[in-house]
N, C-alpha and C. Protein backbone atom coordinates (compact mmCIF):
# COMPACT_ATOMS: atom_id res chain seq x y z
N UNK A 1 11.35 1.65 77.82
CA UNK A 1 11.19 2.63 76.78
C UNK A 1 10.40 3.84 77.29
N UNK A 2 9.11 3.56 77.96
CA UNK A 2 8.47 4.80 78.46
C UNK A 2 9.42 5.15 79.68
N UNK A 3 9.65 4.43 80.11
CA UNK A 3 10.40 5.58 81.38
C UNK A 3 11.57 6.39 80.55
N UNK A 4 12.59 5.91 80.03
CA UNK A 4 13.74 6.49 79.24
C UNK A 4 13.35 7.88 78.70
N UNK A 5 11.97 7.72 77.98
CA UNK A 5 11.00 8.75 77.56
C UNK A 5 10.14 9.90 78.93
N UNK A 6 9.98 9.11 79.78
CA UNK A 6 9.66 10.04 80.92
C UNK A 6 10.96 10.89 81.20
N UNK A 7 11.90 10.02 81.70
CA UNK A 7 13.08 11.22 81.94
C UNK A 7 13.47 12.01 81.03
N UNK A 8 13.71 11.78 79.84
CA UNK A 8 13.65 12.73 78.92
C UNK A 8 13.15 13.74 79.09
N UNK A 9 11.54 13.78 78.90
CA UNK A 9 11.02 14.80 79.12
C UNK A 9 11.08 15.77 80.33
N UNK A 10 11.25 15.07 80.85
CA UNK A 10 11.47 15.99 82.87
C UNK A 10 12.81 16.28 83.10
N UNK A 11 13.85 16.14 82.00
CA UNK A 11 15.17 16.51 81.95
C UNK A 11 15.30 17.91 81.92
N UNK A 12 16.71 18.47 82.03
CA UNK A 12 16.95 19.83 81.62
C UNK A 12 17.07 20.36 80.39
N UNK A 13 17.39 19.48 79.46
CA UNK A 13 17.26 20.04 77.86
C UNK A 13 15.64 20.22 77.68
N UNK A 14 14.99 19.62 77.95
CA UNK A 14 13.33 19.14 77.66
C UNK A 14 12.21 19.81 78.77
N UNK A 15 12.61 19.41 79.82
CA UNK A 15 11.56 20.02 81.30
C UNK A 15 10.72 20.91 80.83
N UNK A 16 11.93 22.72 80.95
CA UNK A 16 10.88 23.50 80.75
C UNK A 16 10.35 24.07 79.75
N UNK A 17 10.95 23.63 78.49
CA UNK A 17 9.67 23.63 77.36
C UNK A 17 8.25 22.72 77.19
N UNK A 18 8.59 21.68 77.84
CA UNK A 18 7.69 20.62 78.43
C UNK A 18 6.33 21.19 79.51
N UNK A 19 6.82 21.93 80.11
CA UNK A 19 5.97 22.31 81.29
C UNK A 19 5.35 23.64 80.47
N UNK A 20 6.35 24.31 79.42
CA UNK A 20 5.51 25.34 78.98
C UNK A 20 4.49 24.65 77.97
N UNK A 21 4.31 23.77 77.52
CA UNK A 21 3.65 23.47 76.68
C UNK A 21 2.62 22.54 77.38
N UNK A 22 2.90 22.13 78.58
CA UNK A 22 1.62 21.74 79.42
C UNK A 22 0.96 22.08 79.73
N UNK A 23 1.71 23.57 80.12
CA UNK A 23 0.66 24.85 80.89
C UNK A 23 -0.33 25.44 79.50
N UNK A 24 0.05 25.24 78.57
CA UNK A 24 -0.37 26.13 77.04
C UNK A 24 -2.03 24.87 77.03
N UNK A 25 -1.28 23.34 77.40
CA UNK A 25 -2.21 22.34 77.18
C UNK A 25 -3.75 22.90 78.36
N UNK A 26 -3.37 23.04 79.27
CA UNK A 26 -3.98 22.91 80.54
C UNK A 26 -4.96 24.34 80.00
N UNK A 27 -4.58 25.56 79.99
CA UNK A 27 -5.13 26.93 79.88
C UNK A 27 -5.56 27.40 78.58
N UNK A 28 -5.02 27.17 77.83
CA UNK A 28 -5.78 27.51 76.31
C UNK A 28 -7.15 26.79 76.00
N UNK A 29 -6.96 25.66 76.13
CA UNK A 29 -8.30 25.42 75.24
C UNK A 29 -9.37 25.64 76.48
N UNK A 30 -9.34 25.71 77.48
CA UNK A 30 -10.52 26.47 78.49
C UNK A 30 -10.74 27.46 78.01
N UNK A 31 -9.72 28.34 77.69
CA UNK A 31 -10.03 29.83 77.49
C UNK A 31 -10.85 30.14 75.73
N UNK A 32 -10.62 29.03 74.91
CA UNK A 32 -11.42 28.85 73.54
C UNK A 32 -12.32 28.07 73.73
N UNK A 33 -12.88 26.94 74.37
CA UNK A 33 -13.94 26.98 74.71
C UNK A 33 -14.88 27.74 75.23
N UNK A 34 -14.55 28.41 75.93
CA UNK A 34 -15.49 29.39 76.51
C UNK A 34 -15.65 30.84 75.87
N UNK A 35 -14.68 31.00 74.80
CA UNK A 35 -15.02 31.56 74.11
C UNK A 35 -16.34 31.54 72.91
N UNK A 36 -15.89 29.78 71.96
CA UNK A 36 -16.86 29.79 71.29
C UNK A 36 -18.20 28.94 72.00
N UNK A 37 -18.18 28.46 73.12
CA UNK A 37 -19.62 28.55 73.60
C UNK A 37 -20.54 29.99 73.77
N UNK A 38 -19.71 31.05 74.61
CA UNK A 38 -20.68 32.02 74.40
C UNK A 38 -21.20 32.47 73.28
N UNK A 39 -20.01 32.43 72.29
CA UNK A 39 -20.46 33.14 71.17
C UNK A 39 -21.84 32.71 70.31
N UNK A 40 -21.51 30.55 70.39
CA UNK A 40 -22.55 29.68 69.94
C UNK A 40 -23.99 30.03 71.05
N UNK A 41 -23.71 29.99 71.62
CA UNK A 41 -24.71 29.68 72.41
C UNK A 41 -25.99 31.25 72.68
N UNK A 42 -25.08 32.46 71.85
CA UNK A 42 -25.61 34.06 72.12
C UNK A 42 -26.57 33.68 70.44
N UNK A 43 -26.40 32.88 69.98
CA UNK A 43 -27.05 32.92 68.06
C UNK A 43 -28.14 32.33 68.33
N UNK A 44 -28.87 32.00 69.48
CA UNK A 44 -30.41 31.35 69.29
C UNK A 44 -31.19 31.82 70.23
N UNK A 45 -32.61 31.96 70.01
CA UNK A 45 -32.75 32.44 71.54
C UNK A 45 -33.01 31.85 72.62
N UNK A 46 -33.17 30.40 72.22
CA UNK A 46 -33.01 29.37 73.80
C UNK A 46 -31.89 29.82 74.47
N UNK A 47 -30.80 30.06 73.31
CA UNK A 47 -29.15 30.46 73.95
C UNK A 47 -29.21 31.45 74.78
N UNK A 48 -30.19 32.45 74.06
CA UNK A 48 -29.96 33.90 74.75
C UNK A 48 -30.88 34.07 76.37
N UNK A 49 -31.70 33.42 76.24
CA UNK A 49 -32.80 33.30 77.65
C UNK A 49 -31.83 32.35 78.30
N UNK A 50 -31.25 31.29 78.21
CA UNK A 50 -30.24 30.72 79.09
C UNK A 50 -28.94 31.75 79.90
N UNK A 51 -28.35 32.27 78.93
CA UNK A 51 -27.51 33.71 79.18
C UNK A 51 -28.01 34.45 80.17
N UNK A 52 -29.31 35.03 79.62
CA UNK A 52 -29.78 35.81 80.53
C UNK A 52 -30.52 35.50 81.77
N UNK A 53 -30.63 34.00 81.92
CA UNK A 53 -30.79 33.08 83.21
C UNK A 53 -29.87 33.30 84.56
N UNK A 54 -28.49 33.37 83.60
CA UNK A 54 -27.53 33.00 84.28
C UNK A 54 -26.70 34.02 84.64
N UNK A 55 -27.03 35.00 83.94
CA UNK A 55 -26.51 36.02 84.08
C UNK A 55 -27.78 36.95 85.78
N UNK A 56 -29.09 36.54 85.57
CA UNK A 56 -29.68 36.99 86.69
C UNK A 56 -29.17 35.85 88.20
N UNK A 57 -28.85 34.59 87.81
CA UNK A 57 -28.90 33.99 89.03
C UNK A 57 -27.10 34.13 89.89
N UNK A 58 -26.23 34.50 88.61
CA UNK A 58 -25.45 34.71 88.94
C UNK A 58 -24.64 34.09 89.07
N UNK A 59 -23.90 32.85 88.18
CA UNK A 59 -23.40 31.59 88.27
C UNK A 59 -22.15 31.69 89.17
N UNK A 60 -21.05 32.74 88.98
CA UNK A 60 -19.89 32.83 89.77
C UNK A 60 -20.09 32.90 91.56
N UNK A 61 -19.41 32.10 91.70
CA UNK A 61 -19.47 31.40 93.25
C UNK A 61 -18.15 32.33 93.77
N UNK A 62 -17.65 31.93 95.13
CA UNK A 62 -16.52 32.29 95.81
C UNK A 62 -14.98 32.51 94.88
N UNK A 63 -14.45 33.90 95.08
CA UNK A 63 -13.57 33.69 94.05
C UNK A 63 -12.34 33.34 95.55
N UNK A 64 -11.00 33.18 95.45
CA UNK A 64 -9.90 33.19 96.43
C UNK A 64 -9.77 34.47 97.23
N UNK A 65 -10.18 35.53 96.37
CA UNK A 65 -9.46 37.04 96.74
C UNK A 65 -10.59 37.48 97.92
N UNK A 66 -12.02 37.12 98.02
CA UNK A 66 -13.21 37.03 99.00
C UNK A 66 -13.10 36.68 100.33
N UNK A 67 -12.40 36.46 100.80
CA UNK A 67 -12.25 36.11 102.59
C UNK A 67 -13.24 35.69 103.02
N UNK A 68 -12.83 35.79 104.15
CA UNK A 68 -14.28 35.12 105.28
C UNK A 68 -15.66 34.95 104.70
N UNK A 69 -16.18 33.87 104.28
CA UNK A 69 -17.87 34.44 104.18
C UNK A 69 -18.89 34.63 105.63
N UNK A 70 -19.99 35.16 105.18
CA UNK A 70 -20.76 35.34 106.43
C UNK A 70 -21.64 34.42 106.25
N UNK A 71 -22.75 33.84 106.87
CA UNK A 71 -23.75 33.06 106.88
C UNK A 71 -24.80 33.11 105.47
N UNK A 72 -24.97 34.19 105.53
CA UNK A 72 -25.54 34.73 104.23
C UNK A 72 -25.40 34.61 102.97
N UNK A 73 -23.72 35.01 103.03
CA UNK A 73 -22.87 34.50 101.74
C UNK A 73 -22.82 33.35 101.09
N UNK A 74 -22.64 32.32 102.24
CA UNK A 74 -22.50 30.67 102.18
C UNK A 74 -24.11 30.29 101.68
N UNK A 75 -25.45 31.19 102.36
CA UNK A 75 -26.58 30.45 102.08
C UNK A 75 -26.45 31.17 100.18
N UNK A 76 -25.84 32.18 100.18
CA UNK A 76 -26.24 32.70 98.17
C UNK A 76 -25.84 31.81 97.89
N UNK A 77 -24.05 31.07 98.07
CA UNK A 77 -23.43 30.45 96.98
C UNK A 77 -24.40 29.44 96.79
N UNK A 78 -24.78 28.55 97.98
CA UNK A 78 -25.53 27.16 98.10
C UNK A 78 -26.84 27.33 97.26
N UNK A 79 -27.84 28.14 97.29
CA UNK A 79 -28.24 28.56 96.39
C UNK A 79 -28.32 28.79 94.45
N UNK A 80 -27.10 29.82 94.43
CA UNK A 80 -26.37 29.40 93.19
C UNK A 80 -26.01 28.01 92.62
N UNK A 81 -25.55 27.45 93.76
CA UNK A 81 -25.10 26.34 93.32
C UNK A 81 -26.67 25.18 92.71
N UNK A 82 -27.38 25.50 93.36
CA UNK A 82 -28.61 24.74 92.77
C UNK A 82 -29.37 25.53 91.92
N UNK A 83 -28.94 26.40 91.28
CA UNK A 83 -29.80 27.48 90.55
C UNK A 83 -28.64 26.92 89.19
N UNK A 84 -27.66 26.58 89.19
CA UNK A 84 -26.79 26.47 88.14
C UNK A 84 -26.99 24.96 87.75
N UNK A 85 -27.24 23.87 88.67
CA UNK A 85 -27.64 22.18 88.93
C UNK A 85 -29.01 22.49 87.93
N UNK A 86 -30.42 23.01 88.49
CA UNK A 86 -31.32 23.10 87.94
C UNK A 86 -31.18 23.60 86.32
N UNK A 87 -30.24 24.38 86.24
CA UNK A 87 -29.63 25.46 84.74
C UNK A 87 -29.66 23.51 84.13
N UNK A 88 -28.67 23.32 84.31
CA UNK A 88 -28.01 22.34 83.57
C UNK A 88 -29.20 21.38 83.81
N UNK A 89 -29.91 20.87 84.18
CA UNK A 89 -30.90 19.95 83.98
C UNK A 89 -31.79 20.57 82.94
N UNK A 90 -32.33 21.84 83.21
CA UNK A 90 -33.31 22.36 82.15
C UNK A 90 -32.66 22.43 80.33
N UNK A 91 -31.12 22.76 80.63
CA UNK A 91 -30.62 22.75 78.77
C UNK A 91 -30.78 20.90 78.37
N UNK A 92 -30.43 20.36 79.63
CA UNK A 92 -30.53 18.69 79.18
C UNK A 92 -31.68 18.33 78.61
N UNK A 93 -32.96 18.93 79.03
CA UNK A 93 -34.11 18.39 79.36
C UNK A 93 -34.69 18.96 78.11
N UNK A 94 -33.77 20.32 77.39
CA UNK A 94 -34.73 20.89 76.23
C UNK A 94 -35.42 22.45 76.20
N UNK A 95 -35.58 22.62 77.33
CA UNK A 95 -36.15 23.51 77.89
C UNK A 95 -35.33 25.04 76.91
N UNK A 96 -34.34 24.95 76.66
CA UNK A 96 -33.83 26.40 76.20
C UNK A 96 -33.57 26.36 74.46
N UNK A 97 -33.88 25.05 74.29
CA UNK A 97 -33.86 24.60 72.84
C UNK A 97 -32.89 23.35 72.52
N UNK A 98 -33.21 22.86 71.02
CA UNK A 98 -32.45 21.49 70.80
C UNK A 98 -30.77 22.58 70.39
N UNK A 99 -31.05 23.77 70.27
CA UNK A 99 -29.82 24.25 69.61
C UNK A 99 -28.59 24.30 70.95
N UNK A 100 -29.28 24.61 72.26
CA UNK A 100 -28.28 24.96 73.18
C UNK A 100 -28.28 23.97 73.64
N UNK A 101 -28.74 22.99 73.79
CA UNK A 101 -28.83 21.23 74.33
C UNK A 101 -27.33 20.54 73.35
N UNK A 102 -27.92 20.77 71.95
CA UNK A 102 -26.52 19.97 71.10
C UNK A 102 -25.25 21.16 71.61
N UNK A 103 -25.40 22.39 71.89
CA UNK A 103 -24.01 23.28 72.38
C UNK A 103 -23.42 22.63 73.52
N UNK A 104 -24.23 22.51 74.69
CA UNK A 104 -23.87 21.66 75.59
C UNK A 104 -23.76 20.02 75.72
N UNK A 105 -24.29 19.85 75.39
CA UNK A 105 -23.35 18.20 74.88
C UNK A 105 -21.97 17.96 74.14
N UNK A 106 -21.74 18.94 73.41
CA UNK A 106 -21.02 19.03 72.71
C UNK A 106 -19.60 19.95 73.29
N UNK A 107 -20.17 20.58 74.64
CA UNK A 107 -19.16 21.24 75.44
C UNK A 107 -18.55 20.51 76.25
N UNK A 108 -19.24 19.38 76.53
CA UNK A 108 -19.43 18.01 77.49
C UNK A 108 -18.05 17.66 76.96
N UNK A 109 -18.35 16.99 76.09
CA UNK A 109 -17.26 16.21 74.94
C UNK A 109 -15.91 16.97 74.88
N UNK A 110 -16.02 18.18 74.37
CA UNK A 110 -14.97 19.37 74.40
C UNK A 110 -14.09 18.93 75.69
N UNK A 111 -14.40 19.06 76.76
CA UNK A 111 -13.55 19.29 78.26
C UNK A 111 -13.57 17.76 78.22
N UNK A 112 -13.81 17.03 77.64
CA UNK A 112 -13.68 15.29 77.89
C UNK A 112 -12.30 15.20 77.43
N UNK A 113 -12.33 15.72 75.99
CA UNK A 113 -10.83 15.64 75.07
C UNK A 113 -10.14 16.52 75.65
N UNK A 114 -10.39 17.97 76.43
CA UNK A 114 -9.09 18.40 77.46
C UNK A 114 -8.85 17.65 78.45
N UNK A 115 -9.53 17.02 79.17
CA UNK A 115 -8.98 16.21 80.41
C UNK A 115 -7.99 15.13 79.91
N UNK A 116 -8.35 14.71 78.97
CA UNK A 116 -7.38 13.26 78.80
C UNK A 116 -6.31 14.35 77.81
N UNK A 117 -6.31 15.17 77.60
CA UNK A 117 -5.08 15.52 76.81
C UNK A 117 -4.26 15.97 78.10
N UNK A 118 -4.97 17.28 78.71
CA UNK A 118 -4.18 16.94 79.67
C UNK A 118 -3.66 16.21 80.59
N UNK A 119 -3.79 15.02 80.92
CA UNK A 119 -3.65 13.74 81.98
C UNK A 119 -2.18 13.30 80.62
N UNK A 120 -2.66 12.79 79.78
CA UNK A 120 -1.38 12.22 78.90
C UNK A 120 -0.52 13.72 78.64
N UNK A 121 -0.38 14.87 78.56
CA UNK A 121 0.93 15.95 78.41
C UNK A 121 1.17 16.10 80.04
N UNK A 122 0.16 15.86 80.92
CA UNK A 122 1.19 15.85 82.54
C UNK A 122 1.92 14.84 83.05
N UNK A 123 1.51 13.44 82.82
CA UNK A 123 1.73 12.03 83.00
C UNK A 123 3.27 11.73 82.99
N UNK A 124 3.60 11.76 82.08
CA UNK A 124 5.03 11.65 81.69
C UNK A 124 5.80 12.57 82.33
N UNK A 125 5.52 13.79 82.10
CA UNK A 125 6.55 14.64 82.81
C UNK A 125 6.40 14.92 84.06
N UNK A 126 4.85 14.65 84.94
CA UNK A 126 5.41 14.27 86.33
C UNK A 126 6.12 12.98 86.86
N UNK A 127 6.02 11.83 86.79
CA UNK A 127 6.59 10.45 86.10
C UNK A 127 8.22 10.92 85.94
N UNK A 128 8.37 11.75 85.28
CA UNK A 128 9.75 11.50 84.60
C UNK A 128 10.38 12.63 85.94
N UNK A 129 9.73 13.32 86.38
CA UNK A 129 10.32 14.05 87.75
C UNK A 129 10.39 13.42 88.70
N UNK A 130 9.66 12.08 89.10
CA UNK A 130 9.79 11.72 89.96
C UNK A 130 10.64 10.30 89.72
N UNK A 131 10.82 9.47 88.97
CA UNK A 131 12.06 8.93 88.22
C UNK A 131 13.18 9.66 88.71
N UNK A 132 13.18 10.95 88.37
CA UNK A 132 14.58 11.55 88.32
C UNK A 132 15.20 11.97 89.50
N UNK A 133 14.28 12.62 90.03
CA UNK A 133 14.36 12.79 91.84
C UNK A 133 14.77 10.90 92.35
N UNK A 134 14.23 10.51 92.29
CA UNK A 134 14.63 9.01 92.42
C UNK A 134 16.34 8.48 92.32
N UNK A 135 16.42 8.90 90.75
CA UNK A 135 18.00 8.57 90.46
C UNK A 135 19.21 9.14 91.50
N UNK A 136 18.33 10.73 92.01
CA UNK A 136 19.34 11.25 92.61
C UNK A 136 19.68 12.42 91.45
């Protein structure tokens, strides 16, 4: 029954509305989460001294379009990277308030229910591509 249902979906009537609605699964709700965290998280001012934490240490790391780094570069990101570790221990710990502590727990949870949504809307229809490639 689930496989019958995998190929289905990875079929040609089904595939690429399937894949568009995976991709909708995969990219939307990142892009609304992170919407209403900033927005939650700009209404208190633990929120707002966290913001403006992160906004001085500079959370964005290496993007693709950046080439080569230099020695320097590699020591900022590494840096960053423990300036953003420490971030997230201090909202755990309280430090920016109980208001941005329950935002982030609660963002926790958020990307918990995207991962498994996405894992069950990719599952099947990679499954059912590789079934099908199979049949020939």
């Amino acid at each position: 029954m689930f496989e019958s249902a995998a190929r289905w979906i990875a079929g040609p009537e089904v595939g690429l509305y399937w894949l568009v609605f995976s991709m909708a699964v995969l990219v939307l709700p990142v892009i609304a989460i992170t919407i209403w965290y900033h927005r939650a998280i700009a209404q208190d001012e633990g929120g707002q001294a966290l913001m403006e934490e992160q906004n001085r240490v500079g959370v964005r790391l290496r993007s693709a379009n950046d080439g080569a780094r230099t020695h320097a570069q590699r020591q900022k990101d590494r840096q960053r990277i423990k300036d953003t570790k420490r971030m997230a221990a201090d909202i755990s710990s309280g430090k920016y308030g109980d208001q941005a502590k329950a935002i982030q727990n609660r963002m926790y949870l958020y990307f918990l229910y995207w991962i498994v949504a996405t894992v069950l809307v990719f599952t099947p229809f990679l499954w059912g591509i590789s079934l099908n490639q199979a049949a020939g």
